[in-house]
PDB file of N, CA and C in Angstrom:
ATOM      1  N   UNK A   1     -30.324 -15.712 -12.207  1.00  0.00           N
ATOM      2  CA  UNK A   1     -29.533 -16.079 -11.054  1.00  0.00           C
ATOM      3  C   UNK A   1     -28.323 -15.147 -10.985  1.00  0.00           C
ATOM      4  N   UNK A   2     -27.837 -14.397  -9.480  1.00  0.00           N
ATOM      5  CA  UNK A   2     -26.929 -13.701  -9.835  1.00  0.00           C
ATOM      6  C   UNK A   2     -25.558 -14.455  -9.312  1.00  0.00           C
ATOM      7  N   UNK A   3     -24.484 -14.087  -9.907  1.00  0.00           N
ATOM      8  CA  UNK A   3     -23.506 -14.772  -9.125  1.00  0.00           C
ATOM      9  C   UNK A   3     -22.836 -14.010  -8.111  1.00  0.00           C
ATOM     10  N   UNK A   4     -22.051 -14.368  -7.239  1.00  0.00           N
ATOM     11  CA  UNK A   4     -21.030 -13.334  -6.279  1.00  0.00           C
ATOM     12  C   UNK A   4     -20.059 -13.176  -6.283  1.00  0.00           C
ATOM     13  N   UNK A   5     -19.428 -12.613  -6.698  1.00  0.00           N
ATOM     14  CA  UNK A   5     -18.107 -12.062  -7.459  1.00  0.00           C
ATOM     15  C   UNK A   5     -17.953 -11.260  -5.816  1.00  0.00           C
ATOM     16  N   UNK A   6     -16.293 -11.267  -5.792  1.00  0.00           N
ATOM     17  CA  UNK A   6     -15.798 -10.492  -5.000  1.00  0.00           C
ATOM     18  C   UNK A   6     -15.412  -9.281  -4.807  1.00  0.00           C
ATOM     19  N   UNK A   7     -15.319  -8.434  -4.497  1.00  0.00           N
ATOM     20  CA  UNK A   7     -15.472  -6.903  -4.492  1.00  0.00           C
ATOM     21  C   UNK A   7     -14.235  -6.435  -3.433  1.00  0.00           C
ATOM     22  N   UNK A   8     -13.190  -5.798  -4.215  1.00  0.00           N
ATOM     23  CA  UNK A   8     -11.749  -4.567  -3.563  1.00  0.00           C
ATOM     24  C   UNK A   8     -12.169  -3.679  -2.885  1.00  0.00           C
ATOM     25  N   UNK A   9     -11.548  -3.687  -1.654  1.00  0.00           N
ATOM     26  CA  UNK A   9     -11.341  -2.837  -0.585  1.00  0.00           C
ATOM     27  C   UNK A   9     -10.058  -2.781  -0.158  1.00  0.00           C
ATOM     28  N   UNK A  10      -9.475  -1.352  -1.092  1.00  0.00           N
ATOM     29  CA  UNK A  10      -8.263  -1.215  -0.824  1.00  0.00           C
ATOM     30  C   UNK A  10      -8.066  -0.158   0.132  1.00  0.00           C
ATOM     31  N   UNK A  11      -7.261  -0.036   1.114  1.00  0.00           N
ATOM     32  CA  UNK A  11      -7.301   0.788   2.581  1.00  0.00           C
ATOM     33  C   UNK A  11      -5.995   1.690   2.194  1.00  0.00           C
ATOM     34  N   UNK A  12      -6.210   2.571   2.647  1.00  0.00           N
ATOM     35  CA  UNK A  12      -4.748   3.243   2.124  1.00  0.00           C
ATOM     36  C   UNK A  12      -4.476   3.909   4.395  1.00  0.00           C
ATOM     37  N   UNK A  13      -3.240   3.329   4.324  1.00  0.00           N
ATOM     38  CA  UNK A  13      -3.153   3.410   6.357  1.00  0.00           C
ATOM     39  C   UNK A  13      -1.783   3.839   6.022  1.00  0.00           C
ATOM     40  N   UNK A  14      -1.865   4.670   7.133  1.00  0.00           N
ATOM     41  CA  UNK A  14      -0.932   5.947   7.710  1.00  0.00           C
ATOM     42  C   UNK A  14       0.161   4.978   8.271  1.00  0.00           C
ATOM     43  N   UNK A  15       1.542   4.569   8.547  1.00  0.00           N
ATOM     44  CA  UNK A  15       2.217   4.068   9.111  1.00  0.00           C
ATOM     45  C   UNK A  15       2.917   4.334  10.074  1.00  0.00           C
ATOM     46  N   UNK A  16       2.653   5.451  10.695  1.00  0.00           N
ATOM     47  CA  UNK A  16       2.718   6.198  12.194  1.00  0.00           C
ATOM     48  C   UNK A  16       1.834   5.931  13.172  1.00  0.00           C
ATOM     49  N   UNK A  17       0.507   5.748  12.801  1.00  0.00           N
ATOM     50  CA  UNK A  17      -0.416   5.785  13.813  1.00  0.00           C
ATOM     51  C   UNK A  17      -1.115   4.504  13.550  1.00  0.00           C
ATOM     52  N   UNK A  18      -0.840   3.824  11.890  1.00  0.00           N
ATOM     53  CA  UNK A  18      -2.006   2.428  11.111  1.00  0.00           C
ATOM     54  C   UNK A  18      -3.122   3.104  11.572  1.00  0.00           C
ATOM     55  N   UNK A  19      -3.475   4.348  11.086  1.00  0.00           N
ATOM     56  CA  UNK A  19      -5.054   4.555  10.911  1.00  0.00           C
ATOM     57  C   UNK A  19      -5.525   4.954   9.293  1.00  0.00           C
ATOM     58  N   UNK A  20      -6.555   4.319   9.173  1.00  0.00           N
ATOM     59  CA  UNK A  20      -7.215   4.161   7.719  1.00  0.00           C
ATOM     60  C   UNK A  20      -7.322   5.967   7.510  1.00  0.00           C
ATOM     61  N   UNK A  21      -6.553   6.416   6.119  1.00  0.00           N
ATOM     62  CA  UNK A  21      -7.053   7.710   5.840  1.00  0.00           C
ATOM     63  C   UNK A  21      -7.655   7.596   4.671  1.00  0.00           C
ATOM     64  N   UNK A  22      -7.537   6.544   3.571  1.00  0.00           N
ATOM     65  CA  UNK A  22      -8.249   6.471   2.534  1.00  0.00           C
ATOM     66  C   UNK A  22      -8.665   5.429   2.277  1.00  0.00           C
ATOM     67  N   UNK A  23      -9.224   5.065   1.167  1.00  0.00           N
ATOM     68  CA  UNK A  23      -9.849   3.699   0.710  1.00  0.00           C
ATOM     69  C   UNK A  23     -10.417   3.456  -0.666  1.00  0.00           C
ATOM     70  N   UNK A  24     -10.430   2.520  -1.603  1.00  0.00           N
ATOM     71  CA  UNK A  24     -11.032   2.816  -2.633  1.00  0.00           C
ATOM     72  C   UNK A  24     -11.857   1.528  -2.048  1.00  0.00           C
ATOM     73  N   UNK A  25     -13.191   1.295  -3.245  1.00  0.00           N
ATOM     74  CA  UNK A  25     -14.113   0.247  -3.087  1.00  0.00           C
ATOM     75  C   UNK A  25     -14.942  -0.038  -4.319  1.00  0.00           C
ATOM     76  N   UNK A  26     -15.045  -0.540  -4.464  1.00  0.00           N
ATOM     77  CA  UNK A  26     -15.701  -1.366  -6.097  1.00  0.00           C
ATOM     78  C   UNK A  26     -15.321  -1.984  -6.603  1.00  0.00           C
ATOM     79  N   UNK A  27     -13.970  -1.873  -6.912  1.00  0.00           N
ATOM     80  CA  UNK A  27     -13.649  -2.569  -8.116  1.00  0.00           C
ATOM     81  C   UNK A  27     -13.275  -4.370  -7.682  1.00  0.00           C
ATOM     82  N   UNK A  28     -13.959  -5.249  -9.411  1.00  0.00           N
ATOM     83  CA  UNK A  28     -14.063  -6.462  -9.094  1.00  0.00           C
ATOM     84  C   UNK A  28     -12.405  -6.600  -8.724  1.00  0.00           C
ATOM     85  N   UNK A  29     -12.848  -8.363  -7.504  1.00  0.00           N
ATOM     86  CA  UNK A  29     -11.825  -9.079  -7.374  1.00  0.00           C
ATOM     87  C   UNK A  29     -10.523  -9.060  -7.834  1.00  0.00           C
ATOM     88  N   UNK A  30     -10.692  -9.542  -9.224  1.00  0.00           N
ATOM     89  CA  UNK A  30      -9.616  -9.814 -10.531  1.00  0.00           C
ATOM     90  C   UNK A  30      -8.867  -8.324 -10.391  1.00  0.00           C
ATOM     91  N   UNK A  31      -8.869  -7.138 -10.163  1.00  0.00           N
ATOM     92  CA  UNK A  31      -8.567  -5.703 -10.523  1.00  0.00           C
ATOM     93  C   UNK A  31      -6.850  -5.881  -9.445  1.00  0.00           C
ATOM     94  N   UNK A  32      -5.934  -5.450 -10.101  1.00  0.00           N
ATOM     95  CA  UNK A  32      -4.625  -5.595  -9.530  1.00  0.00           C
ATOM     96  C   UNK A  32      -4.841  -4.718  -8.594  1.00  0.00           C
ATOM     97  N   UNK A  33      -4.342  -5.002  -7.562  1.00  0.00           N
ATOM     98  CA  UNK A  33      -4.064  -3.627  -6.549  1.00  0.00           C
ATOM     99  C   UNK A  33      -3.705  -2.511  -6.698  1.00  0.00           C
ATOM    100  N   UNK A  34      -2.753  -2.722  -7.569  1.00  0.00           N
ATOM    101  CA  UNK A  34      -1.944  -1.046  -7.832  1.00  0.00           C
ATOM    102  C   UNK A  34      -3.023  -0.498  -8.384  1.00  0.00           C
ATOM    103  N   UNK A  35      -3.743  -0.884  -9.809  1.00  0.00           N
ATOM    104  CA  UNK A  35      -4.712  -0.591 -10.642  1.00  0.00           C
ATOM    105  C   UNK A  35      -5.760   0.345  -9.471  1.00  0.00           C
ATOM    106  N   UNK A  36      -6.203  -0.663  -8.688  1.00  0.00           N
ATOM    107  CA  UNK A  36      -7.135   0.056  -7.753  1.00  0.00           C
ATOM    108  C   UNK A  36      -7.087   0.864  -6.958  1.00  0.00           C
ATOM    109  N   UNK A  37      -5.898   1.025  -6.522  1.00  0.00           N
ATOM    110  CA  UNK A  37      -5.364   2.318  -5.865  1.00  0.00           C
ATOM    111  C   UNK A  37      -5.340   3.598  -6.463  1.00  0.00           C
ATOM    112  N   UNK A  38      -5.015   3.449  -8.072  1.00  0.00           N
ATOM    113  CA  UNK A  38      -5.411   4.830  -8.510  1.00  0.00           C
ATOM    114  C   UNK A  38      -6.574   5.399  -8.062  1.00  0.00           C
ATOM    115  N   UNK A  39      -7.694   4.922  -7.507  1.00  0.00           N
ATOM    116  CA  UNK A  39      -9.175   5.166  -7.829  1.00  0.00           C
ATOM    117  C   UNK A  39      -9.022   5.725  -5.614  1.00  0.00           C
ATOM    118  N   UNK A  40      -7.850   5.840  -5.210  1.00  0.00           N
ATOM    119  CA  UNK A  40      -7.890   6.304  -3.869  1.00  0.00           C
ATOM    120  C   UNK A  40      -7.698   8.000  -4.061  1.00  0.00           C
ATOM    121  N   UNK A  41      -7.984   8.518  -3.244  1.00  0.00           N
ATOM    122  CA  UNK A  41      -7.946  10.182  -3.124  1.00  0.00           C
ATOM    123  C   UNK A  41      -6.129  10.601  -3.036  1.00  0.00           C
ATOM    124  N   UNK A  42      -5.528   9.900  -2.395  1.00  0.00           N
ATOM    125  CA  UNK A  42      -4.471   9.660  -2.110  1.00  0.00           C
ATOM    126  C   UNK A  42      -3.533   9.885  -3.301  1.00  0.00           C
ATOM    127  N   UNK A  43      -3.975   8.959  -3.913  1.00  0.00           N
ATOM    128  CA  UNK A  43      -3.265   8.818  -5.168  1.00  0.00           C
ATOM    129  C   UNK A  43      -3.137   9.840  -6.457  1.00  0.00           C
ATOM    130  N   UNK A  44      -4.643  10.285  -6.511  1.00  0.00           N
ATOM    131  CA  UNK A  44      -5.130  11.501  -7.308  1.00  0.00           C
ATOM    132  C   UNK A  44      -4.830  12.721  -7.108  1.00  0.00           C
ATOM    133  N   UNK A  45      -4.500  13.231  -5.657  1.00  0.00           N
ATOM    134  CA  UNK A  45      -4.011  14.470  -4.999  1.00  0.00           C
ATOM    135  C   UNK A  45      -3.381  14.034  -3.449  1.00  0.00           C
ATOM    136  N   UNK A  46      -1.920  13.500  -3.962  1.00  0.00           N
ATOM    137  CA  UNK A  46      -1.211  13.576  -2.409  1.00  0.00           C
ATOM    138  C   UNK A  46      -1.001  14.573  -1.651  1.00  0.00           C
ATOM    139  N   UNK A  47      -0.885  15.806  -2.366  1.00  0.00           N
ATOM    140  CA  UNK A  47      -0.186  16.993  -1.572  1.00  0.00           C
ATOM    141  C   UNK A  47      -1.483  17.247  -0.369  1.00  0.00           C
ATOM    142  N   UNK A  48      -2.552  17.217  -0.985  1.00  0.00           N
ATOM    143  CA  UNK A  48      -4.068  17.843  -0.433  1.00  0.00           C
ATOM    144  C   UNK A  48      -4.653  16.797   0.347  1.00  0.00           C
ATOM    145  N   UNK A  49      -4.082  15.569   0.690  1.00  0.00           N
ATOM    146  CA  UNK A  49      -4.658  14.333   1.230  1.00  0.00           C
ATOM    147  C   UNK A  49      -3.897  13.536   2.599  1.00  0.00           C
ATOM    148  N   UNK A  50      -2.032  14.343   2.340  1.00  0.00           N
ATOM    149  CA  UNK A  50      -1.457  13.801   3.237  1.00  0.00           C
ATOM    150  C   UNK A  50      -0.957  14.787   4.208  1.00  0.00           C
ATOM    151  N   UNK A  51      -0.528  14.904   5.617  1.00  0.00           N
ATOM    152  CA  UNK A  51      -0.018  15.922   5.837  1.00  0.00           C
ATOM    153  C   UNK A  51       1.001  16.124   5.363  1.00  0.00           C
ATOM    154  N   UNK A  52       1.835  17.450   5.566  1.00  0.00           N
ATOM    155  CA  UNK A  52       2.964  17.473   4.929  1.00  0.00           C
ATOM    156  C   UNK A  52       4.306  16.726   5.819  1.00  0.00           C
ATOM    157  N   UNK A  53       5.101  16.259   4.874  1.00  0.00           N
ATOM    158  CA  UNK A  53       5.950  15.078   5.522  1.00  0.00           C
ATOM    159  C   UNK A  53       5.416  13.880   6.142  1.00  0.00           C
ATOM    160  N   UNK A  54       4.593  13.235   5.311  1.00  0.00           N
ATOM    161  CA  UNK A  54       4.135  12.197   5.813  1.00  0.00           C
ATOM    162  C   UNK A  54       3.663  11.361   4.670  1.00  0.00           C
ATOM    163  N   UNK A  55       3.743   9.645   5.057  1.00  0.00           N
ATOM    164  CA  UNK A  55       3.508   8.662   3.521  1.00  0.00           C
ATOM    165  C   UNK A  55       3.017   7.581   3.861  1.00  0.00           C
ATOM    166  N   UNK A  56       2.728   6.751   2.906  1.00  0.00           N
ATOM    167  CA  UNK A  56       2.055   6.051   3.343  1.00  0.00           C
ATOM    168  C   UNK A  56       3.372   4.470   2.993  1.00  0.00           C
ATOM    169  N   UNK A  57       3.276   3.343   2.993  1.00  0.00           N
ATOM    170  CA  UNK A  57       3.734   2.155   3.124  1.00  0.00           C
ATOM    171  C   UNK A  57       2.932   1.299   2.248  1.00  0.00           C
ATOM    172  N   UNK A  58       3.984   0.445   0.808  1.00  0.00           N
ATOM    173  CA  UNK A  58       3.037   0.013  -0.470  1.00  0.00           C
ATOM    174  C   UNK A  58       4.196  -1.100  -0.792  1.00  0.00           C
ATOM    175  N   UNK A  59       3.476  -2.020  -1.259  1.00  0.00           N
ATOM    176  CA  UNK A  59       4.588  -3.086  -1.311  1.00  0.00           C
ATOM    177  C   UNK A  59       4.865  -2.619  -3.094  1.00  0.00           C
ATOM    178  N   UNK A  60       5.990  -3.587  -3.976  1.00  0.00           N
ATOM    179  CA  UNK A  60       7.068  -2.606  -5.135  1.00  0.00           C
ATOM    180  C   UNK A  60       5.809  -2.772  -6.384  1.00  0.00           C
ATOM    181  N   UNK A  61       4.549  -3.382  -6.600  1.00  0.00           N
ATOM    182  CA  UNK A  61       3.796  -2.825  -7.232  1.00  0.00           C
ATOM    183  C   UNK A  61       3.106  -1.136  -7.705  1.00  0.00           C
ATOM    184  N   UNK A  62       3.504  -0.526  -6.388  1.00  0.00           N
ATOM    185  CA  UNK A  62       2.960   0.684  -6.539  1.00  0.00           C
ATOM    186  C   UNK A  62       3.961   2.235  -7.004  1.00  0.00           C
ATOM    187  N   UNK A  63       3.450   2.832  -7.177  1.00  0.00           N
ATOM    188  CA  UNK A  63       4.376   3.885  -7.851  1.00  0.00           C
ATOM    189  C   UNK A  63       5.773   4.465  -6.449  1.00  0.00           C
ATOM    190  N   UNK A  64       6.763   4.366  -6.749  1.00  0.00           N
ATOM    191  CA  UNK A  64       7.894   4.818  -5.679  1.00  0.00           C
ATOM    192  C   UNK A  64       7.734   6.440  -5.711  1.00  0.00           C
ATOM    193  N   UNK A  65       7.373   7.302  -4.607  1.00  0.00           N
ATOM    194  CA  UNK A  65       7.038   8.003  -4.832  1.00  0.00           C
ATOM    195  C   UNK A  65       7.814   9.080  -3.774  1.00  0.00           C
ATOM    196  N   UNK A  66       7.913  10.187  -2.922  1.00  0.00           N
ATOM    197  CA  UNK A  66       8.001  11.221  -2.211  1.00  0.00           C
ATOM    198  C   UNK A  66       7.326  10.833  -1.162  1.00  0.00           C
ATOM    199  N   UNK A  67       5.992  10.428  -1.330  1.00  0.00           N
ATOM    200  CA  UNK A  67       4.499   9.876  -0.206  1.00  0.00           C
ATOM    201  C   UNK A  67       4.144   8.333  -0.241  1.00  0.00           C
ATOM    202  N   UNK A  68       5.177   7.972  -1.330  1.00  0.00           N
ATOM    203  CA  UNK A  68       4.721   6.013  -1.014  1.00  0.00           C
ATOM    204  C   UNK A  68       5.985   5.361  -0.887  1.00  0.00           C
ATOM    205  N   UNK A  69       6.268   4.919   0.372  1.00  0.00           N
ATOM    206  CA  UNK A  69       7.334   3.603   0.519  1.00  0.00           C
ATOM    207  C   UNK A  69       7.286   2.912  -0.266  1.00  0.00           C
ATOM    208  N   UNK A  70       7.870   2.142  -0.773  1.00  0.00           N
ATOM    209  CA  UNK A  70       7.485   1.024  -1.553  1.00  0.00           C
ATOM    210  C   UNK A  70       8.893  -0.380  -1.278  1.00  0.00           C
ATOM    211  N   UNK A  71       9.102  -1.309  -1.168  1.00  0.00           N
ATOM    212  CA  UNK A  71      10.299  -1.938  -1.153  1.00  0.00           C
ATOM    213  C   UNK A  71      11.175  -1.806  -2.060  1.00  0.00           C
ATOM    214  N   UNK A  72      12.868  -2.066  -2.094  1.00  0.00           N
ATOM    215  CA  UNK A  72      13.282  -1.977  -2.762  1.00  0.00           C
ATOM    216  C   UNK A  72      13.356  -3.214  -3.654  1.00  0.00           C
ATOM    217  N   UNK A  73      13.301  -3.476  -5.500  1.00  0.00           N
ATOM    218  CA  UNK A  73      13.471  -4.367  -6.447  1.00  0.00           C
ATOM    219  C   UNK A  73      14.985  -4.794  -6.352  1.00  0.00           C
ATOM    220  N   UNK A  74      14.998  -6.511  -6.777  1.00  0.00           N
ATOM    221  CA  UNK A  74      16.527  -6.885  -6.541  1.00  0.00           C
ATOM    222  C   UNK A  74      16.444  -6.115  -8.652  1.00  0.00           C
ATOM    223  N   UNK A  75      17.600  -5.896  -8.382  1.00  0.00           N
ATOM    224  CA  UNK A  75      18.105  -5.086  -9.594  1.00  0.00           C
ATOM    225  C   UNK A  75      18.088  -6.704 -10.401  1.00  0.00           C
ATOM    226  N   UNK A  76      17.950  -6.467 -11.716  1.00  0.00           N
ATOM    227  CA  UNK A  76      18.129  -7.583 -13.136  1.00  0.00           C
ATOM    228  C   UNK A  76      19.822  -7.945 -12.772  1.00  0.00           C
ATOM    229  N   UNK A  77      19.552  -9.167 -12.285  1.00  0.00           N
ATOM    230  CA  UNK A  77      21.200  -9.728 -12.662  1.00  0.00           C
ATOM    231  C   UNK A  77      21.718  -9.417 -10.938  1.00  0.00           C
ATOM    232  N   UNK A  78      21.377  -8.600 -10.318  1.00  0.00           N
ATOM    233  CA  UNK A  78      21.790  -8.211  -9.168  1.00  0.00           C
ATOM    234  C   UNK A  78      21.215  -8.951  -7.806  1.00  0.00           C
ATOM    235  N   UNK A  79      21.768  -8.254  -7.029  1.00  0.00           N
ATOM    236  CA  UNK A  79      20.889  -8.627  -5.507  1.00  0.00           C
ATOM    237  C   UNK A  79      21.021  -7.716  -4.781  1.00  0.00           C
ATOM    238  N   UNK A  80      20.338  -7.313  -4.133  1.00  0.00           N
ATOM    239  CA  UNK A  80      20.216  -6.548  -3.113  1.00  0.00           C
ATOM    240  C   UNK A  80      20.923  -6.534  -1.423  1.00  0.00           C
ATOM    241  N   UNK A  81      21.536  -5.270  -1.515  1.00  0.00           N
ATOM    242  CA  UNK A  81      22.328  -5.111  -0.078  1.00  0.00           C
ATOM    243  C   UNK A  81      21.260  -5.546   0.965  1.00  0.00           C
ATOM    244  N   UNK A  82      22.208  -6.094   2.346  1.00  0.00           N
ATOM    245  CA  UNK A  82      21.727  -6.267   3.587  1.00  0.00           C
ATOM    246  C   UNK A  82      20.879  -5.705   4.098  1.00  0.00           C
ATOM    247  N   UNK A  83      21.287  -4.316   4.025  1.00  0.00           N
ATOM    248  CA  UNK A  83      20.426  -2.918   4.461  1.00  0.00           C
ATOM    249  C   UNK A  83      19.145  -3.249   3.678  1.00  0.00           C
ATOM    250  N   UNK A  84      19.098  -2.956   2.545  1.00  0.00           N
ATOM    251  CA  UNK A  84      17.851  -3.058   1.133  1.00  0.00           C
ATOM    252  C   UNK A  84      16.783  -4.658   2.049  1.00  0.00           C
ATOM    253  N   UNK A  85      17.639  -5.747   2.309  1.00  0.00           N
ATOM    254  CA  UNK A  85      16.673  -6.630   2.326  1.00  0.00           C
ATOM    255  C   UNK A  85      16.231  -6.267   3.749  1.00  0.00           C
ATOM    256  N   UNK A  86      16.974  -5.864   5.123  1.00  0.00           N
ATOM    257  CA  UNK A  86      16.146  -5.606   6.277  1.00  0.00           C
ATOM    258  C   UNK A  86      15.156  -4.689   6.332  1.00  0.00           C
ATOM    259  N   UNK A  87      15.242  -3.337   5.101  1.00  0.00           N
ATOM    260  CA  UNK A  87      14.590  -2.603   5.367  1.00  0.00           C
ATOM    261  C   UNK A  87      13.014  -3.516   4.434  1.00  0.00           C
ATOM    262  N   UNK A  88      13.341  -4.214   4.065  1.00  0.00           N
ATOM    263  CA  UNK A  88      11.895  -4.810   2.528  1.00  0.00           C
ATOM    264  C   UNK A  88      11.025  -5.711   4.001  1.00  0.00           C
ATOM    265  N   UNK A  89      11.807  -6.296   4.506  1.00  0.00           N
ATOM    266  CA  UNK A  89      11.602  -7.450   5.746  1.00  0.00           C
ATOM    267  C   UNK A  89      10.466  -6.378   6.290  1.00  0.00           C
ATOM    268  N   UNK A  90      11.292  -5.349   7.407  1.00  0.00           N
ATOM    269  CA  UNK A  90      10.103  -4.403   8.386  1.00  0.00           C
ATOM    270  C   UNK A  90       9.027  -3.659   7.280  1.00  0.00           C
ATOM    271  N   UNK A  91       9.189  -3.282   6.384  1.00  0.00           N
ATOM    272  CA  UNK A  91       8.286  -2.589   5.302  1.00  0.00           C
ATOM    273  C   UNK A  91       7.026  -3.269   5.162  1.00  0.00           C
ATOM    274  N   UNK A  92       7.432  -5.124   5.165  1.00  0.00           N
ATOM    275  CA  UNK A  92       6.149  -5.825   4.865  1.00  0.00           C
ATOM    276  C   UNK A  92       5.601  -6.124   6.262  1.00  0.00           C
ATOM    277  N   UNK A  93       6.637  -6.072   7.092  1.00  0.00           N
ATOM    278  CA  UNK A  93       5.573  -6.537   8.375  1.00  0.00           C
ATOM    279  C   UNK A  93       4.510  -5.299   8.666  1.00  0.00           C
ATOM    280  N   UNK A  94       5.061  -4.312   8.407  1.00  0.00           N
ATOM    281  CA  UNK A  94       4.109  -3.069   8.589  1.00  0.00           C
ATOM    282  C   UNK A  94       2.875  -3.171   7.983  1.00  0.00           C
ATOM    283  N   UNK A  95       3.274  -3.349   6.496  1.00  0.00           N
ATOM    284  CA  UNK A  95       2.085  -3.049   5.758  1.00  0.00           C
ATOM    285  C   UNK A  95       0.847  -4.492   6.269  1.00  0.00           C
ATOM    286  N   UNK A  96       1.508  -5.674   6.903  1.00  0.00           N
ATOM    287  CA  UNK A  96       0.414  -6.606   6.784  1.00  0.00           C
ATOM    288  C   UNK A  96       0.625  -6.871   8.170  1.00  0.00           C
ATOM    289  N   UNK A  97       0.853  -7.329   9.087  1.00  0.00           N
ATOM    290  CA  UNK A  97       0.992  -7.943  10.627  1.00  0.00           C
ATOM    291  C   UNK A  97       0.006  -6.732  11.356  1.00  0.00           C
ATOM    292  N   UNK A  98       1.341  -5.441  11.342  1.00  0.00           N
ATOM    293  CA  UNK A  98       0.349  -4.313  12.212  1.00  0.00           C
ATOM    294  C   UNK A  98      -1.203  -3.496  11.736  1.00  0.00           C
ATOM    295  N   UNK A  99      -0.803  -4.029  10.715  1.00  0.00           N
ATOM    296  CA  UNK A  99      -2.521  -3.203  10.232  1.00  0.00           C
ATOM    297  C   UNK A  99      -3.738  -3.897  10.386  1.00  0.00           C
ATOM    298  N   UNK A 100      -3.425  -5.410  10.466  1.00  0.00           N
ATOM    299  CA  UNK A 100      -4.856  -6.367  10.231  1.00  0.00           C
ATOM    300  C   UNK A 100      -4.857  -6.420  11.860  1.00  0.00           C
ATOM    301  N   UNK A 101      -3.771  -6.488  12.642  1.00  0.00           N
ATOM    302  CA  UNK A 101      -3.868  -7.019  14.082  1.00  0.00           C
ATOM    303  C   UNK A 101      -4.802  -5.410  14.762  1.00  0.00           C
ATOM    304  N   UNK A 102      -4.502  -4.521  14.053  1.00  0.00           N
ATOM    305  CA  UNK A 102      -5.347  -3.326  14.501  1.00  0.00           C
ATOM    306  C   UNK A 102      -7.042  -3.371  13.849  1.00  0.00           C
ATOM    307  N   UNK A 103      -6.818  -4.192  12.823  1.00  0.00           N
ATOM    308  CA  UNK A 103      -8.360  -4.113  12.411  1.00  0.00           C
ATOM    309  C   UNK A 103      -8.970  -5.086  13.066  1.00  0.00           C
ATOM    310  N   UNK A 104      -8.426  -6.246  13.325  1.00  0.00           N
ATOM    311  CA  UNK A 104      -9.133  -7.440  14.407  1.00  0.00           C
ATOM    312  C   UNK A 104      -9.473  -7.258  15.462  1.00  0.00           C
ATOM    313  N   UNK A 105      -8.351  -6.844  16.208  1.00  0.00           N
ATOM    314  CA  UNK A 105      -8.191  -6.527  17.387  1.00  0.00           C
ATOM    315  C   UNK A 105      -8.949  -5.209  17.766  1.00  0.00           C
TER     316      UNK A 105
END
């Protein structure tokens, strides 16, 4: 009997246009996101994958990078400026509101 385990489809989307430029796929359910993102083209060779001056949008699991947004962490003991939390606010609506309403829609 086999069972059905769930299977990652991680999308790696442009935040200028939210069009899919990469993707990884296989790895089980349980596999952290960040983890699975290594396994994107993206990740392995940004220079050769993105245009130049251009990145992609990653919530603070993923590596802070030159080519990955990522939100900003409230510092240990700290909190984070006004600015820091409006910009974390639009960062996530990006990465999740406009991208699925483009894949539904």
């Amino acid at each position: 009997m086999h069972q059905n385990s769930p299977v990652k489809l991680k999308a790696v989307v442009m935040p200028h246009n939210l069009m899919i430029v990469d993707y990884a796929l296989g790895q089980p359910g349980s596999v952290h996101d960040a983890y699975a993102f290594r396994g994107t083209r993206i990740f392995q060779d940004p220079a050769n994958s993105l245009p130049p001056h251009h990145w992609i949008w990653a919530d603070s699991a993923y590596p802070s990078e030159t080519w990955c947004a990522v939100p900003f962490k409230r510092p240990r003991g700290g909190s984070l400026t006004r600015r820091q939390n409006m910009y974390n606010h639009y960062v996530s609506k990006v990465r999740t509101l406009e991208v699925f309403k483009r894949l539904v829609f």
